[in-house]
PDB file of N, CA and C in Angstrom:
ATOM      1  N   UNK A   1      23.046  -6.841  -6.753  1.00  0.00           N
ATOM      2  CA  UNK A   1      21.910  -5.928  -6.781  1.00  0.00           C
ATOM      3  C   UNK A   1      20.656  -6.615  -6.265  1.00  0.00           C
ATOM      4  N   UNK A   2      20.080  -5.647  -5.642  1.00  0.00           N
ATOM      5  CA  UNK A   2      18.778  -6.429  -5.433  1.00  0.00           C
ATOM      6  C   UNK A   2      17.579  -6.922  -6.077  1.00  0.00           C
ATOM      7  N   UNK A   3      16.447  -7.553  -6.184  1.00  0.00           N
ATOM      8  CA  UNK A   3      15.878  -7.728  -6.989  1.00  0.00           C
ATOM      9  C   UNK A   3      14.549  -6.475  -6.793  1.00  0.00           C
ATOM     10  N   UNK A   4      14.550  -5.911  -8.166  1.00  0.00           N
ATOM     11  CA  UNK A   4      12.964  -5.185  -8.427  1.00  0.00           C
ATOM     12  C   UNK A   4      11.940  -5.265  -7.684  1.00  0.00           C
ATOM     13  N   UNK A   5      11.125  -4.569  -7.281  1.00  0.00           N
ATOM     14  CA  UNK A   5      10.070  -5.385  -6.935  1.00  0.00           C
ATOM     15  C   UNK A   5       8.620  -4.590  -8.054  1.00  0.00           C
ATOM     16  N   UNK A   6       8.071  -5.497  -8.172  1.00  0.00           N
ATOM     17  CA  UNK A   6       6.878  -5.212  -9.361  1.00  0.00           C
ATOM     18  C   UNK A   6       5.806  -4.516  -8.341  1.00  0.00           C
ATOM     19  N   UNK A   7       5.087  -3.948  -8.984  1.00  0.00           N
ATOM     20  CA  UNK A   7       4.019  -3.217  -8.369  1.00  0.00           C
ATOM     21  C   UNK A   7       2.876  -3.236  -9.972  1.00  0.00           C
ATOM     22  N   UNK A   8       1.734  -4.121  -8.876  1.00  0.00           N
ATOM     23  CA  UNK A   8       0.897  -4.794  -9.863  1.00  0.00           C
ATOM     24  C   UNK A   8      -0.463  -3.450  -9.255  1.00  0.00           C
ATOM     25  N   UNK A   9      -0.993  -2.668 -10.741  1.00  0.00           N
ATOM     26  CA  UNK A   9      -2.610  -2.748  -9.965  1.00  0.00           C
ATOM     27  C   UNK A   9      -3.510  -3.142  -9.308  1.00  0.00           C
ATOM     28  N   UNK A  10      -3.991  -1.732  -8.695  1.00  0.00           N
ATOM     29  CA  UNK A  10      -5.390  -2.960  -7.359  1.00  0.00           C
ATOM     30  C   UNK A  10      -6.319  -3.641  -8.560  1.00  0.00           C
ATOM     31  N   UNK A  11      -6.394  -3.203  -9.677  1.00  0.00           N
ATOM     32  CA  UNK A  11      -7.455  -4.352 -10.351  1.00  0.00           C
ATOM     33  C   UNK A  11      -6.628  -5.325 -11.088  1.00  0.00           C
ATOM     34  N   UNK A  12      -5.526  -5.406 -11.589  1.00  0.00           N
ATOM     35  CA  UNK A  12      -4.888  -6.320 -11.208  1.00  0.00           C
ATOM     36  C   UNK A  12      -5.273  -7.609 -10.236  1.00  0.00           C
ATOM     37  N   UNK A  13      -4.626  -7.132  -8.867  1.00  0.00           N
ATOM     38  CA  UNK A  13      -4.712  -7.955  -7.857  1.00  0.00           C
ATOM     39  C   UNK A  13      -6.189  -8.731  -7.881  1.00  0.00           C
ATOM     40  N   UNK A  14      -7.315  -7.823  -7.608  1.00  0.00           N
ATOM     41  CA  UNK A  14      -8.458  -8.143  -8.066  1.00  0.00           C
ATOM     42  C   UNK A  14      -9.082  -8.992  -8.460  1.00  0.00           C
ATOM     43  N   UNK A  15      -8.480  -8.934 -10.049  1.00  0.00           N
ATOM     44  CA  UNK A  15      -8.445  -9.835 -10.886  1.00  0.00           C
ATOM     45  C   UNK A  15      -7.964 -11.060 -10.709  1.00  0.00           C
ATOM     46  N   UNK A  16      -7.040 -10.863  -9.805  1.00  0.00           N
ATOM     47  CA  UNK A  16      -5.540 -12.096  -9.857  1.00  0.00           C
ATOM     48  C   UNK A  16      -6.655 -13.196  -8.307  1.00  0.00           C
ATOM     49  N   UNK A  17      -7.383 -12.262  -8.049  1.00  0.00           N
ATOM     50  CA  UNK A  17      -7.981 -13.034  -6.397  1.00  0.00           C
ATOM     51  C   UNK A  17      -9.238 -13.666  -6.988  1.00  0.00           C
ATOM     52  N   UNK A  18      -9.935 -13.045  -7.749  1.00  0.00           N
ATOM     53  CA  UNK A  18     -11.304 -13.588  -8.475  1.00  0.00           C
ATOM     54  C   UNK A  18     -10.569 -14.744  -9.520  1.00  0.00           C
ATOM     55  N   UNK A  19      -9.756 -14.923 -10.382  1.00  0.00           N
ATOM     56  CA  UNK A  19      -9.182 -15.852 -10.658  1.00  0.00           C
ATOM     57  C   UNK A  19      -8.676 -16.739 -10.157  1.00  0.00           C
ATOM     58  N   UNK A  20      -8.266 -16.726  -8.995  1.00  0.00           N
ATOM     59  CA  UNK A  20      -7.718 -18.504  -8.215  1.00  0.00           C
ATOM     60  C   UNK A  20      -9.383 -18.414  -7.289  1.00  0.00           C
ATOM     61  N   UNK A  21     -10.062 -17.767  -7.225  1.00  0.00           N
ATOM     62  CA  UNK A  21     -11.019 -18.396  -5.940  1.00  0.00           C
ATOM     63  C   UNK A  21     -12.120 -19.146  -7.082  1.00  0.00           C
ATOM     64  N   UNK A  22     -12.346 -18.759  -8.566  1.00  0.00           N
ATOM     65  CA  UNK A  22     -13.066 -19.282  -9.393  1.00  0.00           C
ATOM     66  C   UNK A  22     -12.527 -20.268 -10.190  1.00  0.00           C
ATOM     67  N   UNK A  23     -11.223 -20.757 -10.066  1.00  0.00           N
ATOM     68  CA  UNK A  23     -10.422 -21.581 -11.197  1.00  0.00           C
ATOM     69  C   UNK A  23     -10.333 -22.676 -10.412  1.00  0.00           C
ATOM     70  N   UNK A  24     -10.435 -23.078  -9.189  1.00  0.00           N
ATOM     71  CA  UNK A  24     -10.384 -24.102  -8.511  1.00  0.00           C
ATOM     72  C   UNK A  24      -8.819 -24.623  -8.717  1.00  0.00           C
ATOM     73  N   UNK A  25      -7.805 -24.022  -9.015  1.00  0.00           N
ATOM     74  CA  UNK A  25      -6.358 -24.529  -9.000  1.00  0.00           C
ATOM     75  C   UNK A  25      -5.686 -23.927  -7.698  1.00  0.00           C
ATOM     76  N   UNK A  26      -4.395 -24.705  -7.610  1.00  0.00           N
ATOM     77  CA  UNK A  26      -4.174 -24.555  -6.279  1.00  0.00           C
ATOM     78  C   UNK A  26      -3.397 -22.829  -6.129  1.00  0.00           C
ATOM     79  N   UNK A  27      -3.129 -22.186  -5.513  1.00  0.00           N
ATOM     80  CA  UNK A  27      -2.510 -20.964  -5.343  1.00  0.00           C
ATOM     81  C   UNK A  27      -0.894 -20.828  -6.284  1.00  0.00           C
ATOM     82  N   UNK A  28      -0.350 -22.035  -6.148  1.00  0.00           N
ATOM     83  CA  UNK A  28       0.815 -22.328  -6.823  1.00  0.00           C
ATOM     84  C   UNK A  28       1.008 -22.011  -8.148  1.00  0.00           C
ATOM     85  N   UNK A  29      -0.211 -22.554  -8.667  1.00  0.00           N
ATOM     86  CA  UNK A  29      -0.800 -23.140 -10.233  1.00  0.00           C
ATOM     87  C   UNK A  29      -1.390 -21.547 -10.605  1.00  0.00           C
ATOM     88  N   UNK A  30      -2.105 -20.654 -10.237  1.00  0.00           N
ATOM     89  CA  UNK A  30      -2.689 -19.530 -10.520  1.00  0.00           C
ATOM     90  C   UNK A  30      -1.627 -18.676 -10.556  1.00  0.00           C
ATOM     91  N   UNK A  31      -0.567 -18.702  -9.223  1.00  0.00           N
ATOM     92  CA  UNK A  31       0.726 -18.150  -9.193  1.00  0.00           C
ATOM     93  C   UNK A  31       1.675 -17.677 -10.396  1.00  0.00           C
ATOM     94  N   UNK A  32       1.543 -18.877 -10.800  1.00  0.00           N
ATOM     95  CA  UNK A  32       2.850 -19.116 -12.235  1.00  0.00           C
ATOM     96  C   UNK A  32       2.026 -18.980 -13.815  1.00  0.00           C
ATOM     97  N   UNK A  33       0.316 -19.377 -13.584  1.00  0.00           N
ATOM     98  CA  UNK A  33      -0.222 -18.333 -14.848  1.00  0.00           C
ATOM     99  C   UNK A  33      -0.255 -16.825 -14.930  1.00  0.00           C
ATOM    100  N   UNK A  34      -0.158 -16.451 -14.082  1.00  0.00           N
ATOM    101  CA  UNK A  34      -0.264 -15.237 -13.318  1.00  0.00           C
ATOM    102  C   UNK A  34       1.341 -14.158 -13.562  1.00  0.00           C
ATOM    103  N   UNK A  35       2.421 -14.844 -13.090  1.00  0.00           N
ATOM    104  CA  UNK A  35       3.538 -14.432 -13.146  1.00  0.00           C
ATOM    105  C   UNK A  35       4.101 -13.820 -11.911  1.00  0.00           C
ATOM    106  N   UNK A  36       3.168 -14.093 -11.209  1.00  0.00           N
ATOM    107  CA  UNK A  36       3.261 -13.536 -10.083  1.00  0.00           C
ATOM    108  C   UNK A  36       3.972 -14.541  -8.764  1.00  0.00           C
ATOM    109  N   UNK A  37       4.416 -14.123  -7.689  1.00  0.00           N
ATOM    110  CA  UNK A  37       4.756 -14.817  -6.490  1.00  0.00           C
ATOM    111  C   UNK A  37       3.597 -15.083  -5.699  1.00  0.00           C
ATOM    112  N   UNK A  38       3.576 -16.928  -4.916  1.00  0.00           N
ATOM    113  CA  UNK A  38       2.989 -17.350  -4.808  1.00  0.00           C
ATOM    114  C   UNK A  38       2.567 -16.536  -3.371  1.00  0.00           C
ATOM    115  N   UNK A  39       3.079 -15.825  -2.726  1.00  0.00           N
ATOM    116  CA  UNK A  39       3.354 -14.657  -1.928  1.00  0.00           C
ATOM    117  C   UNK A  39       2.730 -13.698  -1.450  1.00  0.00           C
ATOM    118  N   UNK A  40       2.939 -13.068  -3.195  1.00  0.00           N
ATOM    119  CA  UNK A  40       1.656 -12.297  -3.194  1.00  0.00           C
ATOM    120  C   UNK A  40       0.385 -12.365  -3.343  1.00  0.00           C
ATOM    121  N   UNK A  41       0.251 -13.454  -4.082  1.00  0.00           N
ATOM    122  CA  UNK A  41      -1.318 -13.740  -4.427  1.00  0.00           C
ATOM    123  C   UNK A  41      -1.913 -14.072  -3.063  1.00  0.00           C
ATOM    124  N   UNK A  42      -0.669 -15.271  -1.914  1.00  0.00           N
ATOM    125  CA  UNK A  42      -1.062 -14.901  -0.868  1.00  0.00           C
ATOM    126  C   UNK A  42      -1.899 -14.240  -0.013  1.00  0.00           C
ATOM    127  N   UNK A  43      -0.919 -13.114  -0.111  1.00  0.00           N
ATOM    128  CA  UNK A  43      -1.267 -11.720   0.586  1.00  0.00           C
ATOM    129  C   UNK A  43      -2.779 -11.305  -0.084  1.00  0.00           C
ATOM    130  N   UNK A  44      -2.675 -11.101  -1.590  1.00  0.00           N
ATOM    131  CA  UNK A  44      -3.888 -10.609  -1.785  1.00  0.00           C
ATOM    132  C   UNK A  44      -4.964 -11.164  -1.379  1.00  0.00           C
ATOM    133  N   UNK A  45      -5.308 -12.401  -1.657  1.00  0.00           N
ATOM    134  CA  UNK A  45      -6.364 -13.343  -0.944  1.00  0.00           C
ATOM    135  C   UNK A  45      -6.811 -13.359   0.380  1.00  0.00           C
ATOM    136  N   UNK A  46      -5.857 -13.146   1.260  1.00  0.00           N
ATOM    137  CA  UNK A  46      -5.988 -12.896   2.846  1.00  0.00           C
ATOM    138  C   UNK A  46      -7.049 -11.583   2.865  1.00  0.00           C
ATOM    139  N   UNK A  47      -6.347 -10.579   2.152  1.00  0.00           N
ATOM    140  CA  UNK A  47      -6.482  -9.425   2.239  1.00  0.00           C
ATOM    141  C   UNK A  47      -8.299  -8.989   1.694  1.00  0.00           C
ATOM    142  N   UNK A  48      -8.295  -9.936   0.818  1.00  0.00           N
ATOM    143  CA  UNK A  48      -9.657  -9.909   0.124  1.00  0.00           C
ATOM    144  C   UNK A  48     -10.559 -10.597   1.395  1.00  0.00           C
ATOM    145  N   UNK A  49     -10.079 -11.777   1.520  1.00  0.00           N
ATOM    146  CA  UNK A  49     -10.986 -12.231   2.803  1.00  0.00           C
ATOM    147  C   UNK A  49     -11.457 -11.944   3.659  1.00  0.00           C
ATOM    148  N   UNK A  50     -10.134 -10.830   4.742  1.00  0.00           N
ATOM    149  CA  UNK A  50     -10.685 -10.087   5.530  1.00  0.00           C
ATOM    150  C   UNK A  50     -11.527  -8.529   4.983  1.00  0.00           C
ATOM    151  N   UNK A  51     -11.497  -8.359   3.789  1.00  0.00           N
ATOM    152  CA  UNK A  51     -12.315  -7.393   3.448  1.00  0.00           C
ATOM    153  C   UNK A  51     -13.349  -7.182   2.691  1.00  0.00           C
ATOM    154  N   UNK A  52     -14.610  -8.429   3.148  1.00  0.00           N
ATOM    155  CA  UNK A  52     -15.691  -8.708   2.248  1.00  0.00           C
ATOM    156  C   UNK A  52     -15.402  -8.583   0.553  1.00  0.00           C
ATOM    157  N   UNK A  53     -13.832  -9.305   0.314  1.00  0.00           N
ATOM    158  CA  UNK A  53     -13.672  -9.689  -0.947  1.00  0.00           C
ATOM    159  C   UNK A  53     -13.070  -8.866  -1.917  1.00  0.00           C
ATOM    160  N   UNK A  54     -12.908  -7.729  -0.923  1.00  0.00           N
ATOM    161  CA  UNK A  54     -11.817  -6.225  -1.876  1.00  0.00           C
ATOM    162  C   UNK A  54     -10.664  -6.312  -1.574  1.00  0.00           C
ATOM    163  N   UNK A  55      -9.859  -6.725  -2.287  1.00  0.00           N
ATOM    164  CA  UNK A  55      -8.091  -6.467  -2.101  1.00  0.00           C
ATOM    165  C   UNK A  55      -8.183  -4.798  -1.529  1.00  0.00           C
ATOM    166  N   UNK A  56      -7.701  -4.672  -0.865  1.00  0.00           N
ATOM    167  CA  UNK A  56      -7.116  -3.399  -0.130  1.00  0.00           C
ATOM    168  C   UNK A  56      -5.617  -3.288  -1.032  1.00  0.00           C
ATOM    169  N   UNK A  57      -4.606  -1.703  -1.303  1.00  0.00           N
ATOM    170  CA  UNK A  57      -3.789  -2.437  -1.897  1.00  0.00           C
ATOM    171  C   UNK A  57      -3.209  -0.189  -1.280  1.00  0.00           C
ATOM    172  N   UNK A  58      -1.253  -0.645  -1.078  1.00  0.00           N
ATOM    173  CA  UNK A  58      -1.332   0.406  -0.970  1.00  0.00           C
ATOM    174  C   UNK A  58      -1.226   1.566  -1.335  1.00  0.00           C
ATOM    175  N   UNK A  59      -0.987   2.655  -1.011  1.00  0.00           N
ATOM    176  CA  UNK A  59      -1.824   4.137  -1.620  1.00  0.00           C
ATOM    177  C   UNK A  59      -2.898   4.166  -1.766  1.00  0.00           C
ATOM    178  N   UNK A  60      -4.149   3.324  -1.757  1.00  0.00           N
ATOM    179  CA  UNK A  60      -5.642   3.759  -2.173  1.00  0.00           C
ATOM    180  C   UNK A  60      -6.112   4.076  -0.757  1.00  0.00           C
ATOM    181  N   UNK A  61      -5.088   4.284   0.451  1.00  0.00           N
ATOM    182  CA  UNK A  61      -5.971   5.015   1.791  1.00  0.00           C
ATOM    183  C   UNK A  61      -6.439   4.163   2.707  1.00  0.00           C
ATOM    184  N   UNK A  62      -7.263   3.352   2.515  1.00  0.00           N
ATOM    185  CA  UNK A  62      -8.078   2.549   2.855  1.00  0.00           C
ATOM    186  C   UNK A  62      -8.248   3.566   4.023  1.00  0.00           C
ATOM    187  N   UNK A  63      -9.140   4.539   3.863  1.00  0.00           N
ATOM    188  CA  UNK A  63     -10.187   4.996   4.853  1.00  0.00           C
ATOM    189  C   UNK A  63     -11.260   4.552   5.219  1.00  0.00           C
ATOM    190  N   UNK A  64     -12.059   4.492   5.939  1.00  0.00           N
ATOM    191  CA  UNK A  64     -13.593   4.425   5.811  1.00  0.00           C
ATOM    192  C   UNK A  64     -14.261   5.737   5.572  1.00  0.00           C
ATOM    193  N   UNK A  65     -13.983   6.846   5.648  1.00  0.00           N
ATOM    194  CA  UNK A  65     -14.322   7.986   5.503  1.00  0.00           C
ATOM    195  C   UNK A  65     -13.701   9.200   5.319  1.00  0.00           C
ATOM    196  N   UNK A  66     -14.472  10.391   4.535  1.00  0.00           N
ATOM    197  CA  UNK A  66     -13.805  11.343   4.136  1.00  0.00           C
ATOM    198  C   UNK A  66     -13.170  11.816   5.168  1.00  0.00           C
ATOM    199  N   UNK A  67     -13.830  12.286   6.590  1.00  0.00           N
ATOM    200  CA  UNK A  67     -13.026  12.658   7.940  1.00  0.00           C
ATOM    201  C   UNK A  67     -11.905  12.055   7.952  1.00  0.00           C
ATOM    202  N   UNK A  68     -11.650  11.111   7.985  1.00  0.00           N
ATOM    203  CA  UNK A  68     -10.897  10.150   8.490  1.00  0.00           C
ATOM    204  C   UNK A  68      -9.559  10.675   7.245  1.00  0.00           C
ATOM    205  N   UNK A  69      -9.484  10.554   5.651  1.00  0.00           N
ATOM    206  CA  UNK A  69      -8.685  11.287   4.964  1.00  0.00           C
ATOM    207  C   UNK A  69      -8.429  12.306   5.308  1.00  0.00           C
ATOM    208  N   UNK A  70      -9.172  13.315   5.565  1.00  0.00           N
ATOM    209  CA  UNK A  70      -8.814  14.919   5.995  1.00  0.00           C
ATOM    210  C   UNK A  70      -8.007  14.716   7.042  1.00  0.00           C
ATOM    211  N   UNK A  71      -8.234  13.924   7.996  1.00  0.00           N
ATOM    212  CA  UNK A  71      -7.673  13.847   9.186  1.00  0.00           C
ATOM    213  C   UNK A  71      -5.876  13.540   8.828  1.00  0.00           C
ATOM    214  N   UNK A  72      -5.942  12.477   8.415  1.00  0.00           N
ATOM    215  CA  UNK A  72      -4.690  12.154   7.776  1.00  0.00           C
ATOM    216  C   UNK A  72      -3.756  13.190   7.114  1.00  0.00           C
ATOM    217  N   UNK A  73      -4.376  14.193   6.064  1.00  0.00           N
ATOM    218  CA  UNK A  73      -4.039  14.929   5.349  1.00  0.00           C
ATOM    219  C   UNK A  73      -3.510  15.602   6.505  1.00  0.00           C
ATOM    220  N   UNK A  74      -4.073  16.361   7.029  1.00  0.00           N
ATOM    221  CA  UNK A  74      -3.535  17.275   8.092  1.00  0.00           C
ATOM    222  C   UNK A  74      -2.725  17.235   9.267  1.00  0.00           C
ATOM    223  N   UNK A  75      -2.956  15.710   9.426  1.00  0.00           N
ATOM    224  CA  UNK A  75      -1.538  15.523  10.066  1.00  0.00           C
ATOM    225  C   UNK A  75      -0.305  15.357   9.929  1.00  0.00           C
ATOM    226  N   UNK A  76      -0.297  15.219   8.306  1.00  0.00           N
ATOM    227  CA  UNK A  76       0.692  15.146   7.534  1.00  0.00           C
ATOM    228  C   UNK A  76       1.687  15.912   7.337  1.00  0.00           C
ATOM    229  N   UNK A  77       0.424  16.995   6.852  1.00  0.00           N
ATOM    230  CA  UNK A  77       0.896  18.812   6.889  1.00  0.00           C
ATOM    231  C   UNK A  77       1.711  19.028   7.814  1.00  0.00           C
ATOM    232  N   UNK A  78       1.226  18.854   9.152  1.00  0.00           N
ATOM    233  CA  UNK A  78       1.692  19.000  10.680  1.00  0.00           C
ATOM    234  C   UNK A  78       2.867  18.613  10.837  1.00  0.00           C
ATOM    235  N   UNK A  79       2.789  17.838  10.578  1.00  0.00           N
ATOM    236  CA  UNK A  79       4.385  17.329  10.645  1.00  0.00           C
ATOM    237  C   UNK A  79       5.563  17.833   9.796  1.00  0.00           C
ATOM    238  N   UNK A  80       5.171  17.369   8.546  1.00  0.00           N
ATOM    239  CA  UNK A  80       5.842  18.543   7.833  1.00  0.00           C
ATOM    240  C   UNK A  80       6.321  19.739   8.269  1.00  0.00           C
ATOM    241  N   UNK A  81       5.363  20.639   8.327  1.00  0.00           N
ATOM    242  CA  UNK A  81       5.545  21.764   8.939  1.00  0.00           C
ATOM    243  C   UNK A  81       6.406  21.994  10.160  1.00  0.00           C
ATOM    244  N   UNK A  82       6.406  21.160  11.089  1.00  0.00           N
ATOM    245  CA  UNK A  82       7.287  20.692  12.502  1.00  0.00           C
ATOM    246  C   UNK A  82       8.644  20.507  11.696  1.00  0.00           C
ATOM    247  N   UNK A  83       8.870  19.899  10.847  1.00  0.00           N
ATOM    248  CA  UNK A  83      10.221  19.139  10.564  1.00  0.00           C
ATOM    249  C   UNK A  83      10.524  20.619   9.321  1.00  0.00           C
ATOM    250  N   UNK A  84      10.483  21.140   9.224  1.00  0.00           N
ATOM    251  CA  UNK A  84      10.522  22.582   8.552  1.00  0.00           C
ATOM    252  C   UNK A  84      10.828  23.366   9.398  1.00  0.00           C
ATOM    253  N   UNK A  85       9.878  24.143  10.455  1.00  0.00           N
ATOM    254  CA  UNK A  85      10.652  24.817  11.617  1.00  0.00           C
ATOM    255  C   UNK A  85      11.902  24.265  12.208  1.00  0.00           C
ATOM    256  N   UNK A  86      11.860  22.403  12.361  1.00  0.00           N
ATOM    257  CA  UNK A  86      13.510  22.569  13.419  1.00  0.00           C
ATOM    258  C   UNK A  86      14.211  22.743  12.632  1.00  0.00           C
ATOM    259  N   UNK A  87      14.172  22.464  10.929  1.00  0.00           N
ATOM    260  CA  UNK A  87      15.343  22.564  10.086  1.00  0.00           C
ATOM    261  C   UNK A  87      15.224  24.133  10.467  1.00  0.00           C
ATOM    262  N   UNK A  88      14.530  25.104  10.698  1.00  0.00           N
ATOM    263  CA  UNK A  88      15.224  26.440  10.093  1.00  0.00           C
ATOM    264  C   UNK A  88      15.766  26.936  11.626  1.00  0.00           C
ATOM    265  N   UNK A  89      14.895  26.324  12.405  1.00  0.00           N
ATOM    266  CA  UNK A  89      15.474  26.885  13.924  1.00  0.00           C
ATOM    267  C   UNK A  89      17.087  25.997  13.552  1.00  0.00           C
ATOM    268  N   UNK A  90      17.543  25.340  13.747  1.00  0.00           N
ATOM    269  CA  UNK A  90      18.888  24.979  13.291  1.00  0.00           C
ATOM    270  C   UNK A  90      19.888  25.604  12.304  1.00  0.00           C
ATOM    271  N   UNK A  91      18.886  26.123  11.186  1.00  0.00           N
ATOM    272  CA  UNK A  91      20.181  26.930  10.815  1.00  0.00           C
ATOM    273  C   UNK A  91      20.250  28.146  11.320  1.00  0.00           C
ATOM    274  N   UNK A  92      19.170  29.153  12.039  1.00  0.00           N
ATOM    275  CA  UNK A  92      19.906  30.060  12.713  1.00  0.00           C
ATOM    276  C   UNK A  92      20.198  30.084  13.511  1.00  0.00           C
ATOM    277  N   UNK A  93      20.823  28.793  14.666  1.00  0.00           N
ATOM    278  CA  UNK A  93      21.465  29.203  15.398  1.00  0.00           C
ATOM    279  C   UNK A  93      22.486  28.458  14.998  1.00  0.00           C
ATOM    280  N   UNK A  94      22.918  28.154  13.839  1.00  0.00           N
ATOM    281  CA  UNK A  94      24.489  28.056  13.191  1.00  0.00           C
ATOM    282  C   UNK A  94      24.988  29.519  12.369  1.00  0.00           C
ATOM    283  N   UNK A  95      24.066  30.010  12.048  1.00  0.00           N
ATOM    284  CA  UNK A  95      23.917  31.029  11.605  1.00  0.00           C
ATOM    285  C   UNK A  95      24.654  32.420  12.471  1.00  0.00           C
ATOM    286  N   UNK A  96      24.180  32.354  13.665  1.00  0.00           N
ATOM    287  CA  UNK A  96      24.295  33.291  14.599  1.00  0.00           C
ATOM    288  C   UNK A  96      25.372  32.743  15.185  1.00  0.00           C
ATOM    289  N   UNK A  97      26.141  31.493  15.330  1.00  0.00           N
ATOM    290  CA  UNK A  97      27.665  31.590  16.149  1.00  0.00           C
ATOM    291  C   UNK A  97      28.798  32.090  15.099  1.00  0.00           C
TER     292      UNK A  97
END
């Protein structure tokens, strides 16, 4: 079987990035108080860096703007909606032979 994978809160993470950049221990050492993979804390740290210090984390969007969500939203729809019509155009023309 494979292994789980944990899914930690963005304040969590947060937390977990403001804790090794203020504890002065090495990533390893914060890692294993933490419980976490040295991996992820990784990742989060990068992630904070390139983003004036906010873990980005996913599902929260990371939009810059409401447009920019709407936009998303609706293309979503769109598609959806596309993959809905070929399913039904497909069944009637199984329908009809």
């Amino acid at each position: 079987m494979g292994k789980q994978k944990n899914q930690y809160s963005a304040e969590f993470k947060q937390d977990a990035v403001n804790h090794y950049l203020s504890s002065g221990k090495s990533m390893e050492d914060v890692a294993k108080d933490l419980k976490v993979s040295k991996s992820s804390l990784s990742k989060w740290v990068a992630s904070a860096n390139t983003n004036d210090g906010t873990v980005n984390h996913r599902g929260s969007g990371n939009y810059s703007s409401e447009a920019e969500k709407e936009i998303a939203r609706l293309k979503k729809e769109l598609r959806d909606s596309k993959d809905a019509l070929d399913i039904l155009k497909k069944a009637i023309s199984i329908l009809n032979n």
